[in-house]
Protein backbone atom coordinates (compact mmCIF):
# COMPACT_ATOMS: atom_id res chain seq x y z
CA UNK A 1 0.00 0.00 0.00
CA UNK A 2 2.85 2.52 0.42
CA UNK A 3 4.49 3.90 -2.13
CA UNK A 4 8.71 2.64 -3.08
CA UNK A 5 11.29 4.84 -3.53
CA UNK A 6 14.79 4.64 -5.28
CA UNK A 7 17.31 7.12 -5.01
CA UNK A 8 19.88 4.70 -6.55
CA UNK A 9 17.71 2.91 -9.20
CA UNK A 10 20.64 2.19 -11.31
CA UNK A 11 22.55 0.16 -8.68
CA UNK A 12 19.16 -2.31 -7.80
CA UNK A 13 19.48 -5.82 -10.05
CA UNK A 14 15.51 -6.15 -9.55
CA UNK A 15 14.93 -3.03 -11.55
CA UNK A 16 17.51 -3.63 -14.14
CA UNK A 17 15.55 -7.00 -15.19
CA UNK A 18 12.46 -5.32 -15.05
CA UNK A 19 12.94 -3.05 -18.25
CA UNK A 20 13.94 -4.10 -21.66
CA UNK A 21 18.08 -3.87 -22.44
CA UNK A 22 16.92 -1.05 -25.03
CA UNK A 23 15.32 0.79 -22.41
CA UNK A 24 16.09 4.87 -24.03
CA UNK A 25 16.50 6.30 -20.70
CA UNK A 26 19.12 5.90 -17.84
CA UNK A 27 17.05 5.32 -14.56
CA UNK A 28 18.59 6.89 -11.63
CA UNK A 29 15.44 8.00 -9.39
CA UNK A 30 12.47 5.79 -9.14
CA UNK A 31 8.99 6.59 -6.82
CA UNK A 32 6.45 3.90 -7.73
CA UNK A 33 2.91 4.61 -6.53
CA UNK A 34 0.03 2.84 -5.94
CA UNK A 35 -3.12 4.28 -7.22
CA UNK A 36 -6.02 3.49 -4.91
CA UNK A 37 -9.77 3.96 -4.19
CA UNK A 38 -11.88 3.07 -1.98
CA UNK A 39 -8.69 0.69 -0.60
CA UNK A 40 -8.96 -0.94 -4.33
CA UNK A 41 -6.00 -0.91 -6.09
CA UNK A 42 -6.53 0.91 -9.58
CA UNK A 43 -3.33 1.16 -11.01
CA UNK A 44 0.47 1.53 -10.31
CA UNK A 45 2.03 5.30 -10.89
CA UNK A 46 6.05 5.27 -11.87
CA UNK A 47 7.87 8.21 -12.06
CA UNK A 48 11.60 8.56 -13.13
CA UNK A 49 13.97 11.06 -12.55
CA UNK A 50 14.57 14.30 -10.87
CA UNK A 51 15.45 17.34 -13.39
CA UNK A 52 18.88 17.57 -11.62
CA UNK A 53 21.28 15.02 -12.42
CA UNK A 54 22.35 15.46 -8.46
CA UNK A 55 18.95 15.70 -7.02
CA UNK A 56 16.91 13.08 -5.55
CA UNK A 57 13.41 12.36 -4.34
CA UNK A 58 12.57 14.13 -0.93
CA UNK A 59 10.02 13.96 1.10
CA UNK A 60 7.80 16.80 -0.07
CA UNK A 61 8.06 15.06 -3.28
CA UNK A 62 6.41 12.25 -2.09
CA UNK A 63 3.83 14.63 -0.62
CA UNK A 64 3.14 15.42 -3.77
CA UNK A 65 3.01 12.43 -5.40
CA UNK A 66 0.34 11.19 -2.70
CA UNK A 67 -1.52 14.03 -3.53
CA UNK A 68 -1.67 13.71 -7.02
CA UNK A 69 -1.89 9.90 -7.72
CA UNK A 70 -5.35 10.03 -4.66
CA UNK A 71 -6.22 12.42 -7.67
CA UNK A 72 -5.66 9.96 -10.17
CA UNK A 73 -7.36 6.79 -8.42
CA UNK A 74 -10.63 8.83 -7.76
CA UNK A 75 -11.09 10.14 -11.14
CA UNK A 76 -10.08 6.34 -12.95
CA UNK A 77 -12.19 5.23 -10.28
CA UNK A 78 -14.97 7.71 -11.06
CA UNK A 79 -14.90 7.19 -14.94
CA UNK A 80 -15.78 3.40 -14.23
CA UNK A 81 -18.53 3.71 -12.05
CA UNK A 82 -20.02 5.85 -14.89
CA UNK A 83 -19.33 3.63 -17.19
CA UNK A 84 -20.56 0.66 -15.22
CA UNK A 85 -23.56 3.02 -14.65
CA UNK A 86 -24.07 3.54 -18.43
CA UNK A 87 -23.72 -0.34 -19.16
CA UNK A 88 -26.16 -1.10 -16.58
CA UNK A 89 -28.85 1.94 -17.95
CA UNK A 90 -27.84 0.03 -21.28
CA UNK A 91 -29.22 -3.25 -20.03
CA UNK A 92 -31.97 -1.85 -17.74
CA UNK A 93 -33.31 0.15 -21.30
CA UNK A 94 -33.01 -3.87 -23.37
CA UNK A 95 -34.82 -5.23 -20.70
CA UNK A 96 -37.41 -2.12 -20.67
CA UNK A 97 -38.09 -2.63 -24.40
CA UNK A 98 -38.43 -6.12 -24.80
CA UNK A 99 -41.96 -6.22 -25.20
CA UNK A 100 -41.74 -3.84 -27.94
CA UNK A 101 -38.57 -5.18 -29.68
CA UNK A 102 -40.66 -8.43 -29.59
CA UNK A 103 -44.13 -7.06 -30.89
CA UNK A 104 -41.92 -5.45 -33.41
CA UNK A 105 -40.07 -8.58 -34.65
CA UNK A 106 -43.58 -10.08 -34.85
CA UNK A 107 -44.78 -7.72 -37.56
CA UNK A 108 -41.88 -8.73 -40.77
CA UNK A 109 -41.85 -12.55 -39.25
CA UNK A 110 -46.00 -12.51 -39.92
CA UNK A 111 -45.64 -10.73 -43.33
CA UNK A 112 -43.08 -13.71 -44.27
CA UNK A 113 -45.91 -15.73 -43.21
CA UNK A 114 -48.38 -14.34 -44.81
CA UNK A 115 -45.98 -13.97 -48.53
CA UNK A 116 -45.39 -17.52 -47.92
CA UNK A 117 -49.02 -18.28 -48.20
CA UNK A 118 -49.86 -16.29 -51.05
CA UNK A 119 -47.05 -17.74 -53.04
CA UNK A 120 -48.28 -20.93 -53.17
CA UNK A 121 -51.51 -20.00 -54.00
CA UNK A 122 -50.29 -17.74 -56.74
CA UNK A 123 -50.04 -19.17 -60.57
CA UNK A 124 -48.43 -15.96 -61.98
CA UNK A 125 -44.71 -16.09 -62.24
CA UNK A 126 -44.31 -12.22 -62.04
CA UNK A 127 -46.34 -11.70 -58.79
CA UNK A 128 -44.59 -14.78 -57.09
CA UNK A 129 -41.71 -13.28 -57.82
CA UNK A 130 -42.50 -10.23 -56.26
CA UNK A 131 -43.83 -11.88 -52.98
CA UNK A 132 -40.39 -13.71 -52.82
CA UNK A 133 -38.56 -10.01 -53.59
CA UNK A 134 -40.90 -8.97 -50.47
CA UNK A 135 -40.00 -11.60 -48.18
CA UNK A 136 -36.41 -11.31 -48.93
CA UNK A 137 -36.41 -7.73 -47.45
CA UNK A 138 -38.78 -8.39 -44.49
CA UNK A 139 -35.84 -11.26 -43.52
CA UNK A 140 -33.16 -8.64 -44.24
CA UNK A 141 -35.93 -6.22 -41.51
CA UNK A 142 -35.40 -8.93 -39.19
CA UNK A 143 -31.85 -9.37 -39.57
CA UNK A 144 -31.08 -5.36 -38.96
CA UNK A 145 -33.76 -5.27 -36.05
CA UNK A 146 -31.64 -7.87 -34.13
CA UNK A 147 -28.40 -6.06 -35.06
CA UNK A 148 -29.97 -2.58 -34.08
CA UNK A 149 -30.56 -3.83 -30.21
CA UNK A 150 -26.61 -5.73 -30.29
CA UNK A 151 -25.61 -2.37 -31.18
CA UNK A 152 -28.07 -0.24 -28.45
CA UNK A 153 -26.43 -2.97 -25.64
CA UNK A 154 -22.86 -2.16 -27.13
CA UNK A 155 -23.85 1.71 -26.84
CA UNK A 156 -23.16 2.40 -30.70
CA UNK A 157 -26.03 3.24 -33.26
CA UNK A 158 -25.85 3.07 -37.00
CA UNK A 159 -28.05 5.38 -39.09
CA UNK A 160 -27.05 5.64 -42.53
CA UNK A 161 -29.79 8.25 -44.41
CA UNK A 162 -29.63 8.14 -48.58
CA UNK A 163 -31.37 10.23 -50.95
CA UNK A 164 -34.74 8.08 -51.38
CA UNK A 165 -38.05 8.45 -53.81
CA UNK A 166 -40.98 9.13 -51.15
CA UNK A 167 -43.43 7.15 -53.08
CA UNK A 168 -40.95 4.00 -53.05
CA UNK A 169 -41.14 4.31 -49.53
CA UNK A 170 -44.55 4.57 -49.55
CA UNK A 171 -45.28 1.95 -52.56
CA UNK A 172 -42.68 -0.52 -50.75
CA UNK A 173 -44.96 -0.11 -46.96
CA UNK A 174 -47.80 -0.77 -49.00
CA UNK A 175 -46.76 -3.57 -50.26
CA UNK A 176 -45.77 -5.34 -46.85
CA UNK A 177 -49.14 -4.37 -45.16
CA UNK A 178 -51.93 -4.10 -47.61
CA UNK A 179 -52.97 -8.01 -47.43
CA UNK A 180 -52.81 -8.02 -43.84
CA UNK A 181 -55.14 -5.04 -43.37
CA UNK A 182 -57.60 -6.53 -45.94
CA UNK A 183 -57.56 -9.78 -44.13
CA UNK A 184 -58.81 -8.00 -41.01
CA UNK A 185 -61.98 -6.63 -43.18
CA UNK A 186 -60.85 -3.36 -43.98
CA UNK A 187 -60.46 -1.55 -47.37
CA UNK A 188 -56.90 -0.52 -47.86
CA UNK A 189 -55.53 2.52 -49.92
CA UNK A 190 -52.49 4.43 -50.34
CA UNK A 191 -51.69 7.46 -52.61
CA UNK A 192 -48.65 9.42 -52.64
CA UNK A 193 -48.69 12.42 -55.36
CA UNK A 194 -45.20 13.37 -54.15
CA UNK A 195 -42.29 12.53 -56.53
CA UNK A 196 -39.12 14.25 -54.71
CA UNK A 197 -36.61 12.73 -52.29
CA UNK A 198 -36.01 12.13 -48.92
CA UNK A 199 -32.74 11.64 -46.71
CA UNK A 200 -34.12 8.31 -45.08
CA UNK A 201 -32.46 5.10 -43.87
CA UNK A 202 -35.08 2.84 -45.93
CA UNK A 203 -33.74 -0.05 -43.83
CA UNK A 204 -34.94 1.22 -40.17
């Protein structure tokens, strides 16, 4: 728990073995000390070498050191409580949207479902083709909706907005849902008399 101090570094065998033979500097004062919190050791400070080739380490210099590495300690210390506080928001906010992260994965893994079905029901070529198009991107939904919440846990997010046709957007949501809303009873329409563009990740 105390600190070590070497006024004759250069002499000491131990210290010699400890650094490399190309070591670029000529170690003649040593103060190694520890770096603790909350009695938990955090780290090891070394310093080497007074200015003056005749000096040495007093003991207002190890004052000082004592000041500065408590310093240290509580703001390492300090940085990973907050960022053991962040990870465990992180995982507190998973756990808070689970419900919705599962209603959500619900919706694409019902439209493949419901693609499926119409498929093999369908006769025309073209239009199967199109259902499999369909399905292909609600599987690609499902694959970035999974990566989305590994990325939220690893605290990173990745948006990436492109210059996008708003009635694709809205042709391509019509699509996906107009089967399913007409299954439920209800008459389903969508118009779009828009034809510029949109920054838009199409993906999320």
């Amino acid at each position: 728990h105390g600190s070590y101090v070497s006024n004759r570094a250069s002499k000491e065998a131990l210290l010699g073995q400890s650094f490399p033979q190309n070591f670029p500097l000529t170690i003649r004062h040593l103060v190694c000390a520890p770096l603790q919190a909350s009695d938990k050791l955090v780290g090891i400070l070394i310093i080497f070498n007074k200015s003056e080739k005749n000096e040495f380490f007093r003991q207002d210099d190890l004052q000082l050191v004592r000041s500065f590495t408590s310093q240290i300690a509580r703001s390492i210390e300090t940085w990973r409580l907050r960022d053991e506080k962040m990870k465990a928001d992180r995982l507190a906010s998973i756990g808070n949207m689970m419900s919705a992260i599962v209603h959500d994965l619900r919706t694409p893994m019902n439209n493949i479902y419901g693609f499926v079905d119409l498929m093999q029901e369908e006769e025309d070529a073209q239009i199967r083709s199109e259902y499999a198009g369909i399905i292909s991107e609600q599987i690609k939904t499902l694959t970035n909706m999974t990566k989305d919440v590994l990325d939220f846990a690893k605290g990173k997010t990745s948006i990436l907005p492109v210059k996008y046709p708003v009635d694709k957007l809205i042709t391509n949501f019509s699509k996906i849902f107009e089967n399913d809303v007409k299954k439920q009873g209800y008459l389903f329409e969508a118009s779009c008399e828009a034809d510029g563009m949109i920054y838009v990740d199409p993906e999320k």
